[in-house]
N, C-alpha and C. Protein backbone atom coordinates (compact mmCIF):
# COMPACT_ATOMS: atom_id res chain seq x y z
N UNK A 1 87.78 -266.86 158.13
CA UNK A 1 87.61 -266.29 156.81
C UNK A 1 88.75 -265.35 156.46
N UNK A 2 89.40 -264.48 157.39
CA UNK A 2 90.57 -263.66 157.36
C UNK A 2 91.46 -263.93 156.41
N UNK A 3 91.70 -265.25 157.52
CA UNK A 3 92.74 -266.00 157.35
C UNK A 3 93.09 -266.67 156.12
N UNK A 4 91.51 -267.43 154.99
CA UNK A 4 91.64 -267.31 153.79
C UNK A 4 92.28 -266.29 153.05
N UNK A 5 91.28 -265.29 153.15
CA UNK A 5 91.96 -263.64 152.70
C UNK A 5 93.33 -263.11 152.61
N UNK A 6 94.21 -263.50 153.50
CA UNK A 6 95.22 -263.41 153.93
C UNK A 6 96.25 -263.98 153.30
N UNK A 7 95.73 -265.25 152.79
CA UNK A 7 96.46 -266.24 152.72
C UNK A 7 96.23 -266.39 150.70
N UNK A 8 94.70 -265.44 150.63
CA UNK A 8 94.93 -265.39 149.25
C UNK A 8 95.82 -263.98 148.51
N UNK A 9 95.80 -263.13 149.12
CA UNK A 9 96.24 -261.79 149.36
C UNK A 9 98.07 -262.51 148.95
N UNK A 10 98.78 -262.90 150.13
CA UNK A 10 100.17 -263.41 149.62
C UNK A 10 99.93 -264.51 148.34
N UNK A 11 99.14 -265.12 148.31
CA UNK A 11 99.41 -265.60 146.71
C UNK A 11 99.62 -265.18 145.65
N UNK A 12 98.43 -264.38 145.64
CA UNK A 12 98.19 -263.19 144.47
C UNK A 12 99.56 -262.45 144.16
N UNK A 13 99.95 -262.06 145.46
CA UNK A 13 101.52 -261.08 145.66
C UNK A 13 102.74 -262.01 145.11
N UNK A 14 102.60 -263.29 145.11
CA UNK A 14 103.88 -264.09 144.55
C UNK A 14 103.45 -264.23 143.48
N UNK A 15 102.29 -264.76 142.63
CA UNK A 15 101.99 -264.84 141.30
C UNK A 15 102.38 -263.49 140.51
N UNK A 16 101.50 -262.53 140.65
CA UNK A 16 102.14 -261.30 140.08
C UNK A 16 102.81 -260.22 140.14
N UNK A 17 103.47 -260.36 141.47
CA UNK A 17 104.65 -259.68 141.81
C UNK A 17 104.00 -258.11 142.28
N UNK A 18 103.31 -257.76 142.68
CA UNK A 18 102.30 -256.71 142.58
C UNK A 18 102.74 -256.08 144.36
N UNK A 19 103.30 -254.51 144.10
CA UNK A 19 103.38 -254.04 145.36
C UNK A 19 102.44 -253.06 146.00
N UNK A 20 101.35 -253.50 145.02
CA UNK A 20 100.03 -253.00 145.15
C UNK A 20 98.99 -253.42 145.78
N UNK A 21 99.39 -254.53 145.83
CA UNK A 21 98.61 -255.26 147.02
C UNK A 21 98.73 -254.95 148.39
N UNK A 22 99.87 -255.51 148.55
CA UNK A 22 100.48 -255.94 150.10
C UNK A 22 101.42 -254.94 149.91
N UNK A 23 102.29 -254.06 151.33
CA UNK A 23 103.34 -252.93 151.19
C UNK A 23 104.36 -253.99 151.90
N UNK A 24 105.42 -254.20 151.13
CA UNK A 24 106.55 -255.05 151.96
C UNK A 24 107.52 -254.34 152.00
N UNK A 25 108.12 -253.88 153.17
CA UNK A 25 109.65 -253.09 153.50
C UNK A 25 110.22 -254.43 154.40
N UNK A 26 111.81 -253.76 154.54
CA UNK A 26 112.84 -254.30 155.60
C UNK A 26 111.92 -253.50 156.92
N UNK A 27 112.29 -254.52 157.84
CA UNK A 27 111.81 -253.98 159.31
C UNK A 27 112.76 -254.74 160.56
N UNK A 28 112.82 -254.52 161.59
CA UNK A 28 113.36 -255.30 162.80
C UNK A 28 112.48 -256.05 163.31
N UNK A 29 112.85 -257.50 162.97
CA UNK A 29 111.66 -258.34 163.43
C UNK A 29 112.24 -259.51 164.75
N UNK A 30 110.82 -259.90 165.23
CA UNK A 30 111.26 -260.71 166.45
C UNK A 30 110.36 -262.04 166.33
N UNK A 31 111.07 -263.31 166.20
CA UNK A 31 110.05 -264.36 166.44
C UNK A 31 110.46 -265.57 167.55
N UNK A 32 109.72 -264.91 168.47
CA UNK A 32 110.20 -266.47 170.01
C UNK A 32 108.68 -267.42 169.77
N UNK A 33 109.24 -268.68 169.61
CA UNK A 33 108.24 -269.39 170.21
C UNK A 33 108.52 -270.48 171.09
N UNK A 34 107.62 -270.64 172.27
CA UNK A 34 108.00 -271.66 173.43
C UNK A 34 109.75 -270.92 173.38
N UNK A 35 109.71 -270.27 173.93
CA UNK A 35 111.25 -269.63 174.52
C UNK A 35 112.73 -269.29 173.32
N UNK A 36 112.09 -270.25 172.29
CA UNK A 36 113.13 -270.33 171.29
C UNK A 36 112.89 -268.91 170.23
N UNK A 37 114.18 -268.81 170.25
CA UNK A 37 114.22 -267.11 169.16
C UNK A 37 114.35 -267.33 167.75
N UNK A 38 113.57 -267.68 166.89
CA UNK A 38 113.51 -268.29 165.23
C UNK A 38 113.83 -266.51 164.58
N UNK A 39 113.62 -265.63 164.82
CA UNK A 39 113.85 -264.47 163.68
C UNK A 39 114.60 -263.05 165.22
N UNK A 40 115.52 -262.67 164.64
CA UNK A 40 115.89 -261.92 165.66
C UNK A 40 116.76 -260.69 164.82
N UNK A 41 116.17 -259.58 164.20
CA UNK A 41 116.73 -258.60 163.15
C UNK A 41 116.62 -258.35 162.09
N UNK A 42 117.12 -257.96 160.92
CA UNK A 42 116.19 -257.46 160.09
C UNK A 42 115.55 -258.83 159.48
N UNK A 43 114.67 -258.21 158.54
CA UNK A 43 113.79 -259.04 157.90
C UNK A 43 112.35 -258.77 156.87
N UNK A 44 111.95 -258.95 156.22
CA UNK A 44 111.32 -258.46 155.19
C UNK A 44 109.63 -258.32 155.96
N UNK A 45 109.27 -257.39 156.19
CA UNK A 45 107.32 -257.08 157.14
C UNK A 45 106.55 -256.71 155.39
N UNK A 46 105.62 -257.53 155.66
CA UNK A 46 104.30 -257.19 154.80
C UNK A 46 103.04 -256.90 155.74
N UNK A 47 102.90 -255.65 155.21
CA UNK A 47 101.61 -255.13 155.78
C UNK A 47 100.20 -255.24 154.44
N UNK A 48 99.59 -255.69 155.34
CA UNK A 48 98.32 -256.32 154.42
C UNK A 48 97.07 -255.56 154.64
N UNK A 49 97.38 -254.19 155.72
CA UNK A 49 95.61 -253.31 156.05
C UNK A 49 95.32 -253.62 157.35
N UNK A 50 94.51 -252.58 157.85
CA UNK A 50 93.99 -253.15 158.85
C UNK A 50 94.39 -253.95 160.01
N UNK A 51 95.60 -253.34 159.59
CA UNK A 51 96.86 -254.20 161.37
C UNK A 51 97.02 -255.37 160.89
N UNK A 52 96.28 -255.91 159.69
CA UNK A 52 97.59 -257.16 159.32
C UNK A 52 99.02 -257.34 159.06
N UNK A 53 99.80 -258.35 159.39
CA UNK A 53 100.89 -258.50 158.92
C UNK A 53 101.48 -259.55 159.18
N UNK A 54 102.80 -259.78 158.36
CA UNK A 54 103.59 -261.21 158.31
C UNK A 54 105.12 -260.42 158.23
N UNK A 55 106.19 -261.23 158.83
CA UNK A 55 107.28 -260.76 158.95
C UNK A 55 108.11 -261.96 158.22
N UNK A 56 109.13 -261.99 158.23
CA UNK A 56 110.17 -262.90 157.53
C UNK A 56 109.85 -263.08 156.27
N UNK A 57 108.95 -262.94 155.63
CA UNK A 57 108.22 -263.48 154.48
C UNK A 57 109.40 -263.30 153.41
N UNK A 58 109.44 -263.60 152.38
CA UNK A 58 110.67 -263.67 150.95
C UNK A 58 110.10 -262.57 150.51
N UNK A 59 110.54 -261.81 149.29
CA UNK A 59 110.90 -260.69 148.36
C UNK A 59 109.96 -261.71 147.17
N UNK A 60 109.67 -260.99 146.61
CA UNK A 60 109.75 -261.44 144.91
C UNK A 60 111.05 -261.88 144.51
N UNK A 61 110.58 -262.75 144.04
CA UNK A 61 111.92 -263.74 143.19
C UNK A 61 113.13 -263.75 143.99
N UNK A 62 112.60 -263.28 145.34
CA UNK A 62 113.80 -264.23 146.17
C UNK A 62 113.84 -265.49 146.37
N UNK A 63 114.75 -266.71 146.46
CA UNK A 63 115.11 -267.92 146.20
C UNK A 63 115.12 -268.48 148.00
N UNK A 64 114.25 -269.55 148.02
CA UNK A 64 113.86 -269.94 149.03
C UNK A 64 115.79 -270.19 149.70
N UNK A 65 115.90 -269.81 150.86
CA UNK A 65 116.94 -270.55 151.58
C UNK A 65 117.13 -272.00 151.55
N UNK A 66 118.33 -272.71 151.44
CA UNK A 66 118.86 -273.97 151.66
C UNK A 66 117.89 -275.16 152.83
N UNK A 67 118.26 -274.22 153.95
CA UNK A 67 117.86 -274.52 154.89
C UNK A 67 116.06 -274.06 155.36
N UNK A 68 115.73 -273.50 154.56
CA UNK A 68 114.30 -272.95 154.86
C UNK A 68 114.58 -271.78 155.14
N UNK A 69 113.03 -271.80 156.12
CA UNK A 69 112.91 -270.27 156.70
C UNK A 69 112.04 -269.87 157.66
N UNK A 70 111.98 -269.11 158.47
CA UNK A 70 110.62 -268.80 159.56
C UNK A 70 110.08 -267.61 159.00
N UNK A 71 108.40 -268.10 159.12
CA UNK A 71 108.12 -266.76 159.24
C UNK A 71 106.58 -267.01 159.92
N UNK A 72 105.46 -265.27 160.28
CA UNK A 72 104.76 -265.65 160.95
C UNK A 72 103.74 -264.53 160.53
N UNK A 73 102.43 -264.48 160.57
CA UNK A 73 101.18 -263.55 160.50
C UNK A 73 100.32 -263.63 161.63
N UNK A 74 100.37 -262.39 161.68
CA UNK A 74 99.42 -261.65 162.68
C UNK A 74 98.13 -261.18 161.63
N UNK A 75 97.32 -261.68 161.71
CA UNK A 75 95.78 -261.35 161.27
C UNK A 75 94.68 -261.54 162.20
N UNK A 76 93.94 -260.77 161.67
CA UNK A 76 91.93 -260.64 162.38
C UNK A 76 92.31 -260.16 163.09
N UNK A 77 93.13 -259.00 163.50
CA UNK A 77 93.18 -257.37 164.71
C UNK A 77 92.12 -257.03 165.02
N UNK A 78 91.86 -256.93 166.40
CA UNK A 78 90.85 -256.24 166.75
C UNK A 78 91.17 -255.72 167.88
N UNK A 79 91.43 -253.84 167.73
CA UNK A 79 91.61 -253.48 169.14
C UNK A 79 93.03 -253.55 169.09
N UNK A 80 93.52 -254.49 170.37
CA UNK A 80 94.79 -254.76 171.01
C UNK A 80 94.73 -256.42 170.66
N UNK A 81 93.84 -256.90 170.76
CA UNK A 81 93.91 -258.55 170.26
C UNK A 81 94.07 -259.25 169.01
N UNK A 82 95.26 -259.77 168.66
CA UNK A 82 94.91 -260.99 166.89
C UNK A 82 95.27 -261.94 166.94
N UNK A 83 95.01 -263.03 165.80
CA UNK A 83 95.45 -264.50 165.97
C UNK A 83 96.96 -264.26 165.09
N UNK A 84 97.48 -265.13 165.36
CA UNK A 84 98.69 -265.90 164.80
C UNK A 84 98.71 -266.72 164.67
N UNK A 85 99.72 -267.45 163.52
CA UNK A 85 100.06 -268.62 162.80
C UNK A 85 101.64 -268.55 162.09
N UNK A 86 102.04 -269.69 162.20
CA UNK A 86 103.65 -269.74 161.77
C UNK A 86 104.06 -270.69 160.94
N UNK A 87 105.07 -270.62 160.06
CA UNK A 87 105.38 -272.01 159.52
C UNK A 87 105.98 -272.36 160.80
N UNK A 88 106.31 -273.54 161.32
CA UNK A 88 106.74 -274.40 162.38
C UNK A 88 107.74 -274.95 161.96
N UNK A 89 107.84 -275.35 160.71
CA UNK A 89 108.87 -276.54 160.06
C UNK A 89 109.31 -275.36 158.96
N UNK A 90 110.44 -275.06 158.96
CA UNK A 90 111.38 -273.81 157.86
C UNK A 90 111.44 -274.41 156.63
N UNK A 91 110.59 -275.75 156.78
CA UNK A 91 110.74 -276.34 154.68
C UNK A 91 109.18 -275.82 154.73
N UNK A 92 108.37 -275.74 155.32
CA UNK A 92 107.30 -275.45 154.97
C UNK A 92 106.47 -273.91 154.74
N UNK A 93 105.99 -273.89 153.33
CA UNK A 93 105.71 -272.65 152.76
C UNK A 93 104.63 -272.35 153.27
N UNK A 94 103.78 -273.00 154.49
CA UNK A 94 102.22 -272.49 154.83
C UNK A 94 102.78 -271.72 155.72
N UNK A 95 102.04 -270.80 156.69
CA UNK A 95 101.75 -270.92 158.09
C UNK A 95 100.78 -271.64 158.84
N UNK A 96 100.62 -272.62 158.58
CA UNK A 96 99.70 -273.89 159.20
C UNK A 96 99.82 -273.94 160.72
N UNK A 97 101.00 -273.64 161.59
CA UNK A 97 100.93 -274.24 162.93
C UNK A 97 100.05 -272.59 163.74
N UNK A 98 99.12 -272.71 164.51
CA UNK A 98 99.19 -271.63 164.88
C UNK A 98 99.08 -271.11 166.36
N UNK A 99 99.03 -270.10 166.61
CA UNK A 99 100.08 -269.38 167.46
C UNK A 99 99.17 -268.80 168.71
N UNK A 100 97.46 -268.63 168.15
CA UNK A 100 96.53 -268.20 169.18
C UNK A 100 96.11 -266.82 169.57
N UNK A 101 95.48 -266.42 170.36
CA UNK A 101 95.26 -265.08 170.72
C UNK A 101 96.14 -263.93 171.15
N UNK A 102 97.05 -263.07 170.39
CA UNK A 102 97.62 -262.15 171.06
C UNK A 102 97.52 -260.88 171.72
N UNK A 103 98.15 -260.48 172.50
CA UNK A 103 97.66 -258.96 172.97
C UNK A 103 98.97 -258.02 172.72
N UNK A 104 98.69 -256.67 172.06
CA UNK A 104 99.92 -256.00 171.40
C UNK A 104 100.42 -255.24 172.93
N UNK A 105 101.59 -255.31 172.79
CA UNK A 105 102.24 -254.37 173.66
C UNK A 105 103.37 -254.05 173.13
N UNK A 106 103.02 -252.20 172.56
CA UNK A 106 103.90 -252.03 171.81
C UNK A 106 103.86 -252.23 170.55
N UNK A 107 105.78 -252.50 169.77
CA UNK A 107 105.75 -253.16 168.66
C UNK A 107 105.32 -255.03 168.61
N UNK A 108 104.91 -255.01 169.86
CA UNK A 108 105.02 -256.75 169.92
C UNK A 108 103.65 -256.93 170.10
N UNK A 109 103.58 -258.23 169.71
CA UNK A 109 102.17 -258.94 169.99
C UNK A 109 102.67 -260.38 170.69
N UNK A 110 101.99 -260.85 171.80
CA UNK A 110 102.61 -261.76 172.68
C UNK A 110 101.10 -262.73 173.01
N UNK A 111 101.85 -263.64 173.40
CA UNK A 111 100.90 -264.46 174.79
C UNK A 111 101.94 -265.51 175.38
N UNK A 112 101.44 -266.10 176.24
CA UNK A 112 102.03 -267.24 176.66
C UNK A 112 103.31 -267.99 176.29
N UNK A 113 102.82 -268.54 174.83
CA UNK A 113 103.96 -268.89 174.29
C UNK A 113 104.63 -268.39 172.92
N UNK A 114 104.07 -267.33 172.70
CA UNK A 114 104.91 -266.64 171.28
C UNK A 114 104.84 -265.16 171.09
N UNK A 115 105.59 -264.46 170.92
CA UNK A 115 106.20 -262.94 170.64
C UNK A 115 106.10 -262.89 169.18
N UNK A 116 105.42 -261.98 168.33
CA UNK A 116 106.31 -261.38 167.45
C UNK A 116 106.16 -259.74 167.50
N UNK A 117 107.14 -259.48 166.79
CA UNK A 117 107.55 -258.03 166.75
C UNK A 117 108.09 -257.34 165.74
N UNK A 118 107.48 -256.03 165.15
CA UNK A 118 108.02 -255.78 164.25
C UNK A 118 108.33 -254.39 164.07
N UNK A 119 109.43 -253.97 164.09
CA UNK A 119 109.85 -252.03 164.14
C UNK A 119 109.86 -251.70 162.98
């Protein structure tokens, strides 16, 4: 259900441009998955409440990259534990692939096979 929420929350934020919703700054972000480093420095963090968040995400009326883009959300925090989800494919505007149970250590949230991180 979050994850709806979440996912209606950034809509809302691209339809009306609203920094009232969601708080988006530059931050130092980190995205490994299965060993590979997709985001490594700055990068745009939206904080959504409640220990949500998504990193890489675009600006308002920023213009999608050529080549795409990565990015990834950490939602449903609880504690030290949340799920994740990523776009997988940099043409794709969901975060559809996802990423599983993390445990924060630190600025990072990890498991097995994926890190993200955000300063």
């Amino acid at each position: 259900m979050r994850w709806i929420v979440a996912a209606s929350v950034v809509a809302i934020c691209g339809l009306i441009g609203s920094a009232a919703i969601a708080a988006q700054r530059p931050a130092l972000c980190k995205l490994v998955v299965k060993g590979k480093t997709y985001i490594n420095g700055r990068c745009n963090f939206e904080d959504f409440g409640e220990g949500d968040f998504a990193i890489g995400v675009l600006r308002d009326h920023q213009r999608i990259p050529g080549g795409g883009f990565y990015f990834a959300y950490v939602i449903d925090v609880h504690g030290n534990t949340a799920e994740a989800k990523w776009n997988e494919d940099p043409k794709d505007l969901h975060a559809n692939a996802p990423l599983g149970t993390l445990t924060r250590h630190g600025a990072c949230w990890e498991n097995a096979i994926a890190q993200i991180c955000a300063r």
